[in-house]
C-alpha atoms as a PDB file:
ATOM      1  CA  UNK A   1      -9.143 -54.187  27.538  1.00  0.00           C
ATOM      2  CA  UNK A   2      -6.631 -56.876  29.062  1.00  0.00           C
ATOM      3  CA  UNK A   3      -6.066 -56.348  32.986  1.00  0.00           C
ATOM      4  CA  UNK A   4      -2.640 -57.284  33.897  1.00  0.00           C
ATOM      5  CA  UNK A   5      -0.199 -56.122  37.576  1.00  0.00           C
ATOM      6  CA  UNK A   6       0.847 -53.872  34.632  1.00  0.00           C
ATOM      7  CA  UNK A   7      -2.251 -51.792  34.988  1.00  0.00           C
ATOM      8  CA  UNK A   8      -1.492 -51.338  38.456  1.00  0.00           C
ATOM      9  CA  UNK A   9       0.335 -48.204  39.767  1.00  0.00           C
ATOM     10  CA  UNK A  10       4.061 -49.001  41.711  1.00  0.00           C
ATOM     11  CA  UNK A  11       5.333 -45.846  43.652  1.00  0.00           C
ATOM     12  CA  UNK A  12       8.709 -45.875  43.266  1.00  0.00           C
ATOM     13  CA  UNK A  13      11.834 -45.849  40.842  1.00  0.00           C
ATOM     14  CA  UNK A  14      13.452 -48.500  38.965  1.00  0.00           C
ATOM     15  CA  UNK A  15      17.549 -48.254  40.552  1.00  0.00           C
ATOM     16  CA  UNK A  16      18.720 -51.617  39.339  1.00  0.00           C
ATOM     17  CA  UNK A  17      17.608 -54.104  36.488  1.00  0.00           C
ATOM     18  CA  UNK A  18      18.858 -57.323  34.826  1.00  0.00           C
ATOM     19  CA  UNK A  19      17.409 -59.943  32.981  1.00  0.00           C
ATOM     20  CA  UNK A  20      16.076 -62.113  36.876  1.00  0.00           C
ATOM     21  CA  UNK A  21      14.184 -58.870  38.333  1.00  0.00           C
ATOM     22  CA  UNK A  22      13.937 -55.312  39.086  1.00  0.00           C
ATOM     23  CA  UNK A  23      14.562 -53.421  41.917  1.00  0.00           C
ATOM     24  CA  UNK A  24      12.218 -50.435  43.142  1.00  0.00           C
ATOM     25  CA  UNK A  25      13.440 -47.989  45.342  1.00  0.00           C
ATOM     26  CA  UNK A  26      11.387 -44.816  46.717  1.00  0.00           C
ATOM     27  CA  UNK A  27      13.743 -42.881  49.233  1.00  0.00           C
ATOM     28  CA  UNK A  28      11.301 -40.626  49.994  1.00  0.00           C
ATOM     29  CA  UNK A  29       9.498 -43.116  52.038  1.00  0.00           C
ATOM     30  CA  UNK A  30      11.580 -45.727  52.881  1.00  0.00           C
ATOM     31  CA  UNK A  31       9.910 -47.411  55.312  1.00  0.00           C
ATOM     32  CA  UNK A  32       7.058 -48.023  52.596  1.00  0.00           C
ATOM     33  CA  UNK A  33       7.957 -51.901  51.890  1.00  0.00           C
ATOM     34  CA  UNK A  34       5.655 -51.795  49.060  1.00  0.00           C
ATOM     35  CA  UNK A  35       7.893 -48.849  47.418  1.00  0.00           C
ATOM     36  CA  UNK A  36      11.241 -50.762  48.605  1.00  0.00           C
ATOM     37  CA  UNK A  37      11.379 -54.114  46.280  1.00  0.00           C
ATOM     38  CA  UNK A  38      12.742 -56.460  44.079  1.00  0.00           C
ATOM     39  CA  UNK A  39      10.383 -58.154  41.638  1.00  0.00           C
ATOM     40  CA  UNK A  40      11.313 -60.794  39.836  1.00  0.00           C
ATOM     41  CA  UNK A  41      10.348 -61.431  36.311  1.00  0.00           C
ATOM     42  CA  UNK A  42      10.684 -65.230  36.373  1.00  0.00           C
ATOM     43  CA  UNK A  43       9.930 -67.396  38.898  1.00  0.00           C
ATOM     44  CA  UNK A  44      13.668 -67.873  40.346  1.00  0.00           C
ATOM     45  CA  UNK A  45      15.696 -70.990  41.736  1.00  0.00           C
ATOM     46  CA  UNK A  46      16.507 -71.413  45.379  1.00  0.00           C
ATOM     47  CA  UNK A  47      20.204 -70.015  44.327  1.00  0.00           C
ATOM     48  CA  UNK A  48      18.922 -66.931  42.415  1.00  0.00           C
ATOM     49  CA  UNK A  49      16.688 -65.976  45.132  1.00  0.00           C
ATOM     50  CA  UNK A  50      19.467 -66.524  47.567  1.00  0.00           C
ATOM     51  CA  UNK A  51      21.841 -63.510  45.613  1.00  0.00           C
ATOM     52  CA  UNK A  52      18.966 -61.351  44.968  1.00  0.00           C
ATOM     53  CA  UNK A  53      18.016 -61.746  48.535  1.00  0.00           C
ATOM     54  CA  UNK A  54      21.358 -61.316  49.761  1.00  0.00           C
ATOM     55  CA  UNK A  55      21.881 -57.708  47.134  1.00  0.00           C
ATOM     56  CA  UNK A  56      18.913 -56.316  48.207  1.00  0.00           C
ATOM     57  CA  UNK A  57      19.742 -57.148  52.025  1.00  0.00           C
ATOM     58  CA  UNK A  58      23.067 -54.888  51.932  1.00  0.00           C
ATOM     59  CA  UNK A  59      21.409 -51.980  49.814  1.00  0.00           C
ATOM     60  CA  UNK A  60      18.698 -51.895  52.316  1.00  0.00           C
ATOM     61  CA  UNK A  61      21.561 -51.789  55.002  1.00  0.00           C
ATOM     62  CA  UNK A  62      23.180 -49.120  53.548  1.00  0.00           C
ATOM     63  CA  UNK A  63      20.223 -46.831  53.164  1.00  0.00           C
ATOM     64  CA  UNK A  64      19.332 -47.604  56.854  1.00  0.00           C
ATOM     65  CA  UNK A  65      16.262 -50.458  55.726  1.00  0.00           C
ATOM     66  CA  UNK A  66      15.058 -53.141  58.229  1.00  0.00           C
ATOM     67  CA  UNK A  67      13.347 -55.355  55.281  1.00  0.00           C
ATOM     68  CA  UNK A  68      13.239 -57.093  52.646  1.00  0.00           C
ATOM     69  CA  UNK A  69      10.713 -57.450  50.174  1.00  0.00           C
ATOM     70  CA  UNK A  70      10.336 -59.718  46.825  1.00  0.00           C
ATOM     71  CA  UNK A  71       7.365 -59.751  44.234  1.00  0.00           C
ATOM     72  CA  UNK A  72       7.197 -63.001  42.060  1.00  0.00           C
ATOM     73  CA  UNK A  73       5.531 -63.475  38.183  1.00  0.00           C
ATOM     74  CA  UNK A  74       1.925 -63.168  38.025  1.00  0.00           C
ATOM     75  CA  UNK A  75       0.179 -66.438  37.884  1.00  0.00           C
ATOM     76  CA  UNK A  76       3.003 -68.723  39.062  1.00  0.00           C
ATOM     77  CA  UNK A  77       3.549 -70.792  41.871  1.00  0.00           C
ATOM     78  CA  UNK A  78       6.469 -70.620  43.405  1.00  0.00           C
ATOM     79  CA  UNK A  79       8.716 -74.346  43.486  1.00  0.00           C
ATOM     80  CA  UNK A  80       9.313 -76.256  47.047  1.00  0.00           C
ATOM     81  CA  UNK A  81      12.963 -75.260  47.488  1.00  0.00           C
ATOM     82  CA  UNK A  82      11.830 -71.429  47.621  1.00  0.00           C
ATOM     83  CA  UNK A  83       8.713 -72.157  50.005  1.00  0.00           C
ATOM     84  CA  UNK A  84      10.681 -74.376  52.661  1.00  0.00           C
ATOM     85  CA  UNK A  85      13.441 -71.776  52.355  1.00  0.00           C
ATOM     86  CA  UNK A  86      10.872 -68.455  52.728  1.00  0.00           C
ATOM     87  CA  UNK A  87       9.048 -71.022  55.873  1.00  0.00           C
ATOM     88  CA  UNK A  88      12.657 -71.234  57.787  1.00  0.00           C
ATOM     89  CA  UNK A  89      13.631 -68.121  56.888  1.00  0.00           C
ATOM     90  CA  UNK A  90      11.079 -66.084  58.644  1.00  0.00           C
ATOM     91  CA  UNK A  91       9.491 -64.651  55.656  1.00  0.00           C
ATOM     92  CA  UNK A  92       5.528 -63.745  55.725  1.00  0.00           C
ATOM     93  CA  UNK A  93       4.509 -65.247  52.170  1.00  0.00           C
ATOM     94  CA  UNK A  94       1.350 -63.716  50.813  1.00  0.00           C
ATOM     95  CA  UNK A  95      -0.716 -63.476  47.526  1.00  0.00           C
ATOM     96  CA  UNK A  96      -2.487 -60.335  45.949  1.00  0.00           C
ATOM     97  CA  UNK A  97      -5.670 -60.710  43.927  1.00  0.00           C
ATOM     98  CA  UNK A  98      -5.807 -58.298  40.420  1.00  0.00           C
ATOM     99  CA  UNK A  99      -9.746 -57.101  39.802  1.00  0.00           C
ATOM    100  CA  UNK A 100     -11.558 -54.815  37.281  1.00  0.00           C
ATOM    101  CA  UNK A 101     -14.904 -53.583  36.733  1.00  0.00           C
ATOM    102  CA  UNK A 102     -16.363 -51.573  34.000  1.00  0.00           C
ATOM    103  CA  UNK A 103     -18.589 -48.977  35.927  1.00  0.00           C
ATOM    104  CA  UNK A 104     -21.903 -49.705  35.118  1.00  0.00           C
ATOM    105  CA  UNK A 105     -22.145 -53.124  36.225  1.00  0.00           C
ATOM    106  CA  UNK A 106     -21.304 -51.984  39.637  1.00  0.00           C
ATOM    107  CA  UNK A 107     -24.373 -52.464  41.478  1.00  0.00           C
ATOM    108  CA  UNK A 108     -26.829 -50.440  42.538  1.00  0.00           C
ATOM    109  CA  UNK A 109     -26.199 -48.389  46.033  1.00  0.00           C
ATOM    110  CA  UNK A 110     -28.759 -46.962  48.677  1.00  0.00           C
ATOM    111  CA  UNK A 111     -28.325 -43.592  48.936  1.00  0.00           C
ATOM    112  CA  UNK A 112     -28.181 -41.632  52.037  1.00  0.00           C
ATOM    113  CA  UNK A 113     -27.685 -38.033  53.540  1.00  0.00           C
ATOM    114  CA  UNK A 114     -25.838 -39.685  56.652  1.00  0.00           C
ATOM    115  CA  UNK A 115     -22.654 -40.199  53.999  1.00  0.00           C
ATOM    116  CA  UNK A 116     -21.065 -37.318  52.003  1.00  0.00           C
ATOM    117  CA  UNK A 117     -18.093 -37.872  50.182  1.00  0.00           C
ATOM    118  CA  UNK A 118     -16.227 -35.478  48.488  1.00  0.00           C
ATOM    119  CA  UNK A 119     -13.221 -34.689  46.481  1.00  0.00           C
ATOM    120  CA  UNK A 120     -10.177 -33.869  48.778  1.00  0.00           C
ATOM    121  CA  UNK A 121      -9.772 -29.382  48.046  1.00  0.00           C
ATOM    122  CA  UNK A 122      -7.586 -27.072  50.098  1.00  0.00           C
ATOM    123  CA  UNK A 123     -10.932 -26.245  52.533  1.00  0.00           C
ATOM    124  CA  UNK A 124     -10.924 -30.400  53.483  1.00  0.00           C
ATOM    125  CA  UNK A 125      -7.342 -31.351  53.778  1.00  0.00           C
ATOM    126  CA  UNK A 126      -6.266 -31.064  57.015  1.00  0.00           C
ATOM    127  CA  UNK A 127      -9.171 -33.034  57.874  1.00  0.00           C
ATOM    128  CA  UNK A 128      -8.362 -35.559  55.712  1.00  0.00           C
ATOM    129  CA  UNK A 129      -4.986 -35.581  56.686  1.00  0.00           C
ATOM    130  CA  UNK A 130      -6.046 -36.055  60.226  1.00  0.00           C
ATOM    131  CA  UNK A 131      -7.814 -39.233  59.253  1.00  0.00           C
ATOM    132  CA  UNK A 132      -5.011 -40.474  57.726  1.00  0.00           C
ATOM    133  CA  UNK A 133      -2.740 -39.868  60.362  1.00  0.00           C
ATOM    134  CA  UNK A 134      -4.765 -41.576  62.784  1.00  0.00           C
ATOM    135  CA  UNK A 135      -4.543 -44.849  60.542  1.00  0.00           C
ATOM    136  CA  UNK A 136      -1.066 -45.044  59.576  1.00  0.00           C
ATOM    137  CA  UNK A 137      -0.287 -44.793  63.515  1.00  0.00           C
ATOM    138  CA  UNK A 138      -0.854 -48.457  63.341  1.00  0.00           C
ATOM    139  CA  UNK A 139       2.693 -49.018  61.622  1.00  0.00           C
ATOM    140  CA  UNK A 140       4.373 -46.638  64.062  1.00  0.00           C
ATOM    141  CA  UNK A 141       5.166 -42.840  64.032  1.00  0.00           C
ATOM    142  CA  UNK A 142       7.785 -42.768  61.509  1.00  0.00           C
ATOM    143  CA  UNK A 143       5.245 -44.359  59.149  1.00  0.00           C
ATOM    144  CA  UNK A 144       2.889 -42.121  59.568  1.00  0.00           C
ATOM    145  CA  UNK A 145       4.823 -38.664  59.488  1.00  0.00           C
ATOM    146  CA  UNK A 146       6.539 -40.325  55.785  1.00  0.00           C
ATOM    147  CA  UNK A 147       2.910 -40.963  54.816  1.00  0.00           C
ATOM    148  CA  UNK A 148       1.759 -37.537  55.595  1.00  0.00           C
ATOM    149  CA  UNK A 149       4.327 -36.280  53.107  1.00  0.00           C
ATOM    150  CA  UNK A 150       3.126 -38.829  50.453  1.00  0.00           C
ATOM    151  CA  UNK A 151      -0.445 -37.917  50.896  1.00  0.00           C
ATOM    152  CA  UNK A 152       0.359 -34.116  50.518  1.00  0.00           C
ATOM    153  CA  UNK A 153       2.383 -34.748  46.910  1.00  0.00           C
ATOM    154  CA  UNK A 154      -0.780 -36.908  45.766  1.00  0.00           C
ATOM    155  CA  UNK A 155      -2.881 -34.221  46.391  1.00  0.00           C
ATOM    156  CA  UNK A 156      -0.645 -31.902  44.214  1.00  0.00           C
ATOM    157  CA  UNK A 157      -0.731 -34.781  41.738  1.00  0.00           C
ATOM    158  CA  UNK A 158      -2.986 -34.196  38.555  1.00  0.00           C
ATOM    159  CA  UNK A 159      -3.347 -37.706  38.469  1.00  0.00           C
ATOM    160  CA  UNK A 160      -4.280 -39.039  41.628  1.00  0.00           C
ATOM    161  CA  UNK A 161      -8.008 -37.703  43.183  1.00  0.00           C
ATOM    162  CA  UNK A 162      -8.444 -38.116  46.664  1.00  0.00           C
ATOM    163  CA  UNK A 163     -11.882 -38.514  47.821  1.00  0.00           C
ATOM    164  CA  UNK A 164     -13.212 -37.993  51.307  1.00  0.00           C
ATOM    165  CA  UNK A 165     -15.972 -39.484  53.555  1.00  0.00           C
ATOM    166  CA  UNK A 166     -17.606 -38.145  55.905  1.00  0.00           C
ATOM    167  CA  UNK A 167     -20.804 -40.032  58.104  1.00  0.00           C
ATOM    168  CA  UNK A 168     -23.271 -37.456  59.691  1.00  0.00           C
ATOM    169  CA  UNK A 169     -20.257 -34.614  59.495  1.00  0.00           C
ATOM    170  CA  UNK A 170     -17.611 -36.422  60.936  1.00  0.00           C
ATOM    171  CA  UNK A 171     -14.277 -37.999  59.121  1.00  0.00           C
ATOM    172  CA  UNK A 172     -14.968 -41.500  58.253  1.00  0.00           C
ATOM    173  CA  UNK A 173     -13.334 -42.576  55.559  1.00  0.00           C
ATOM    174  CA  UNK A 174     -11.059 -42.095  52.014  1.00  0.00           C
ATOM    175  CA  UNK A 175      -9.951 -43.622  48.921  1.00  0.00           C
ATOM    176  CA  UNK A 176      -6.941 -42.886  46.323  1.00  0.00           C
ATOM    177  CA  UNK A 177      -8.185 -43.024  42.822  1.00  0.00           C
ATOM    178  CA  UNK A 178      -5.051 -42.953  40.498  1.00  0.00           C
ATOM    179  CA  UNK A 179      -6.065 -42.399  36.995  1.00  0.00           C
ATOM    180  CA  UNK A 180      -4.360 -43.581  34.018  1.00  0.00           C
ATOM    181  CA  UNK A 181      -5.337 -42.853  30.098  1.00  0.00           C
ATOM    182  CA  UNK A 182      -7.486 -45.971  30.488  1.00  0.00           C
ATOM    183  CA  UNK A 183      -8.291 -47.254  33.598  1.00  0.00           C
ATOM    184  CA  UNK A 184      -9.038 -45.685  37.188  1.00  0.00           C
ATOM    185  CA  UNK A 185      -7.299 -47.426  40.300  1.00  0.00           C
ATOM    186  CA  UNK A 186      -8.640 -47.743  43.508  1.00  0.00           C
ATOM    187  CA  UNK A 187      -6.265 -47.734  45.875  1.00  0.00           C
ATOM    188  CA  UNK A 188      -6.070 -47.603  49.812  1.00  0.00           C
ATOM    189  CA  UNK A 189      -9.478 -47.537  50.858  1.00  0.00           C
ATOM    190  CA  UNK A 190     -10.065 -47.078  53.958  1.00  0.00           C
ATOM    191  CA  UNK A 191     -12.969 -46.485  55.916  1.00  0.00           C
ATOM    192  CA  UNK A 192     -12.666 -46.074  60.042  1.00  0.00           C
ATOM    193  CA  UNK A 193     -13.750 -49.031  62.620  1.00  0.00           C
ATOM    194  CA  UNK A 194     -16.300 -46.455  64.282  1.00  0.00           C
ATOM    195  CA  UNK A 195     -17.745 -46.395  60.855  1.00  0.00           C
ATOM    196  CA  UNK A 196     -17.984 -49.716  59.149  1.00  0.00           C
ATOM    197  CA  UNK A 197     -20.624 -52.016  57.784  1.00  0.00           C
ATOM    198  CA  UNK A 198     -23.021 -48.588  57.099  1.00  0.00           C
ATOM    199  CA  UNK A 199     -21.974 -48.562  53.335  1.00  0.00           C
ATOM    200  CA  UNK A 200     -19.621 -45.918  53.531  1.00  0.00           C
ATOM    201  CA  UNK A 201     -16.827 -48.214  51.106  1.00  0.00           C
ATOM    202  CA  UNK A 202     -19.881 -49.014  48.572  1.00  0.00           C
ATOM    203  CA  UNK A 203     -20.435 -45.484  47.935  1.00  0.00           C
ATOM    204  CA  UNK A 204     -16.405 -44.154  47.820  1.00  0.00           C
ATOM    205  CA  UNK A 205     -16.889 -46.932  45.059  1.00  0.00           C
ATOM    206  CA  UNK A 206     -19.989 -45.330  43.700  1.00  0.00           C
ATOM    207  CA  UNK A 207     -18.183 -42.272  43.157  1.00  0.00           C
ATOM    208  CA  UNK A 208     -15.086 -43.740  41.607  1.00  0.00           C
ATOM    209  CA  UNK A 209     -17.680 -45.119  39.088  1.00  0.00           C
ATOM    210  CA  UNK A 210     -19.705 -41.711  38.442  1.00  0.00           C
ATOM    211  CA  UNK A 211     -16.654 -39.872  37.942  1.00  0.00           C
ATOM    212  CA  UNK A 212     -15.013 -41.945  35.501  1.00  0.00           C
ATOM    213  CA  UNK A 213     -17.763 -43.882  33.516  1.00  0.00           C
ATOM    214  CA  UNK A 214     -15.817 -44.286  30.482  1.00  0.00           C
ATOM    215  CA  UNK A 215     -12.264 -46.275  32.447  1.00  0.00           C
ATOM    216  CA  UNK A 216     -11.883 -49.403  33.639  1.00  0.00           C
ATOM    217  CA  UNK A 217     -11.941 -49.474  37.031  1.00  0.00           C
ATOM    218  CA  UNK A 218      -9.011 -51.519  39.093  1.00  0.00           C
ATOM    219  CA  UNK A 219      -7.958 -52.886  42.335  1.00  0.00           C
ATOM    220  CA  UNK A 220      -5.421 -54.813  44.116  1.00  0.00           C
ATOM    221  CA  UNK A 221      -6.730 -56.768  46.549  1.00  0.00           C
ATOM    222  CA  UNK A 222      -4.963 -58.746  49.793  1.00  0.00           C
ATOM    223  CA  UNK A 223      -5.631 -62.922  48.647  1.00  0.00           C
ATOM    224  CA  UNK A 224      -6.008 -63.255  52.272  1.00  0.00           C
ATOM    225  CA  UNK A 225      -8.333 -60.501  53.292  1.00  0.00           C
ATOM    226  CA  UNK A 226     -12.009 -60.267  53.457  1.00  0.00           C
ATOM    227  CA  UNK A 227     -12.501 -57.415  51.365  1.00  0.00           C
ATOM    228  CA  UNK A 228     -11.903 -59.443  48.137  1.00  0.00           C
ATOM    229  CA  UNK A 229     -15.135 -61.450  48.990  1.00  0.00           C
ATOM    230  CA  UNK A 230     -16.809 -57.959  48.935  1.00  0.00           C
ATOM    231  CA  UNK A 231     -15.139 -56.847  45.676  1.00  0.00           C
ATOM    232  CA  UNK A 232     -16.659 -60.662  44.292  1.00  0.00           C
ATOM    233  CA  UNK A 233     -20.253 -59.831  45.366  1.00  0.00           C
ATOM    234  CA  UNK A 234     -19.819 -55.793  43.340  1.00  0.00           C
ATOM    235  CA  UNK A 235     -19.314 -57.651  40.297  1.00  0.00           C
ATOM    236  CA  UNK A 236     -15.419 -57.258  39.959  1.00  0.00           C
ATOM    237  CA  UNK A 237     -13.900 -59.596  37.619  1.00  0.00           C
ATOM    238  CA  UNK A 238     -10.475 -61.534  38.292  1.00  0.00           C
ATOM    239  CA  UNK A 239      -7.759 -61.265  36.473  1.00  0.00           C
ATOM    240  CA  UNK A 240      -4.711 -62.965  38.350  1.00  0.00           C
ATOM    241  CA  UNK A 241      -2.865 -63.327  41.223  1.00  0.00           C
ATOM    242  CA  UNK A 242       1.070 -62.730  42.441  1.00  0.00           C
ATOM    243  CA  UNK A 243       2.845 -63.625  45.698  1.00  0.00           C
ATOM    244  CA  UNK A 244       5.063 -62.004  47.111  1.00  0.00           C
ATOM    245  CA  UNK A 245       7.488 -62.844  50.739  1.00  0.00           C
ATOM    246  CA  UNK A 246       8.594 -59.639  53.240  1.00  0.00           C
ATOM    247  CA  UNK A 247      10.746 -60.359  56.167  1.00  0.00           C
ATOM    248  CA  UNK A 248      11.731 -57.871  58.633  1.00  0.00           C
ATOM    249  CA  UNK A 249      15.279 -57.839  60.696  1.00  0.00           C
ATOM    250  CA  UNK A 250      15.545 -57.249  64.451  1.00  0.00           C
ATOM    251  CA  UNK A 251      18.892 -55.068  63.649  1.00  0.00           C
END
């Protein structure tokens, strides 16, 4: 099948729409910037970005929102007049990196009894919650406490598993897997400092393959991260890229 940023899962609802972009909005969380956004769905002059900018800035005021956040058309560079403008505006301009990868020609991975990973049940929750917690800290409190809401409605999601890793008994690591009709999407992997380079993301992977041999399997990756060299070296096949430009306001 065709892998497009359609494939990939946005959490959030569609509040405003013309025929420049759409606007996500996901009050539940709203310090989520990935769930608070206007994408456009053509690459926009300095002028249109200006107004959409400038909308999105006072409906983020109003609902108490320090950001803004804009996703551009897949596979499109963005012209000069936008760039200089996002450069002295203070934006943070970024890319993300679309991959895919039928499950069997994921490679081969060592197995070991050091690394158990299991699918997220009432009995490991909390501790998986825990885990969480500890990681979202990073963005600040409020972050995390929002997040530990969000993680509690994905587990009573049908379609979202959570999966659980644990190295020699203790909490090491996780992995969303959001499943669609035809694909499986991997989706904030994360696997503790204490705990990395012992294989612990290959074999969340693993799993995701086992369990759904017959989907394609997708990712989103960070165009500016190491991990996509990783996902390179499993196999996973690109498909695209899309920026996108965040800025966040002192008041």
């Amino acid at each position: 099948m065709q892998i497009t940023f359609e494939n990939i899962y946005t959490l959030g609802y569609v509040v405003f729409e013309n025929n420049q972009y759409k606007q996500i909005h996901y009050p539940e969380m709203l310090v989520r910037y990935d769930s608070n956004f206007i994408e456009f769905k053509q690459v926009p002059s300095l002028i249109e970005f200006m107004n959409a900018e400038t909308y999105l800035r006072d409906f983020h005021l109003k609902n108490g929102q320090k950001h803004v956040k804009f996703y551009f058309p897949p596979n499109e560079k963005l012209g000069t007049e936008v760039i200089d403008y996002l450069n002295q505006s203070g934006y943070n301009i970024g890319f993300l990196e679309l991959y895919a990868i039928q499950p069997n020609q994921f490679p081969t991975v060592k197995e070991t009894a050091d690394i158990d990973i299991q699918i997220v049940t009432e009995e490991n929750l909390k501790p998986f919650l825990l885990l969480q917690y500890q990681h979202d800290l990073e963005y600040g409190m409020e972050f995390a406490n929002q997040r530990q809401e969000l993680h509690k409605r994905n587990f009573q999601d049908q379609k979202i598993q959570q999966l659980f890793a644990l190295y020699k008994g203790e909490s090491a690591g996780s992995v969303d897997v959001i499943i669609s009709e035809k694909t499986a999407e991997i989706d904030g992997l994360v696997v503790d400092e204490d705990y990395q380079r012992r294989g612990i993301g290959s074999r969340l992977q693993k799993f995701v393959m086992k369990n759904f041999p017959d989907k394609t399997i997708i990712l989103v990756a960070d165009g500016e991260d190491t991990p996509r060299d990783m996902y390179r070296r499993q196999n996973y096949q690109y498909h695209g890229y899309k920026y996108h430009a965040q800025k966040v306001y002192e008041d």
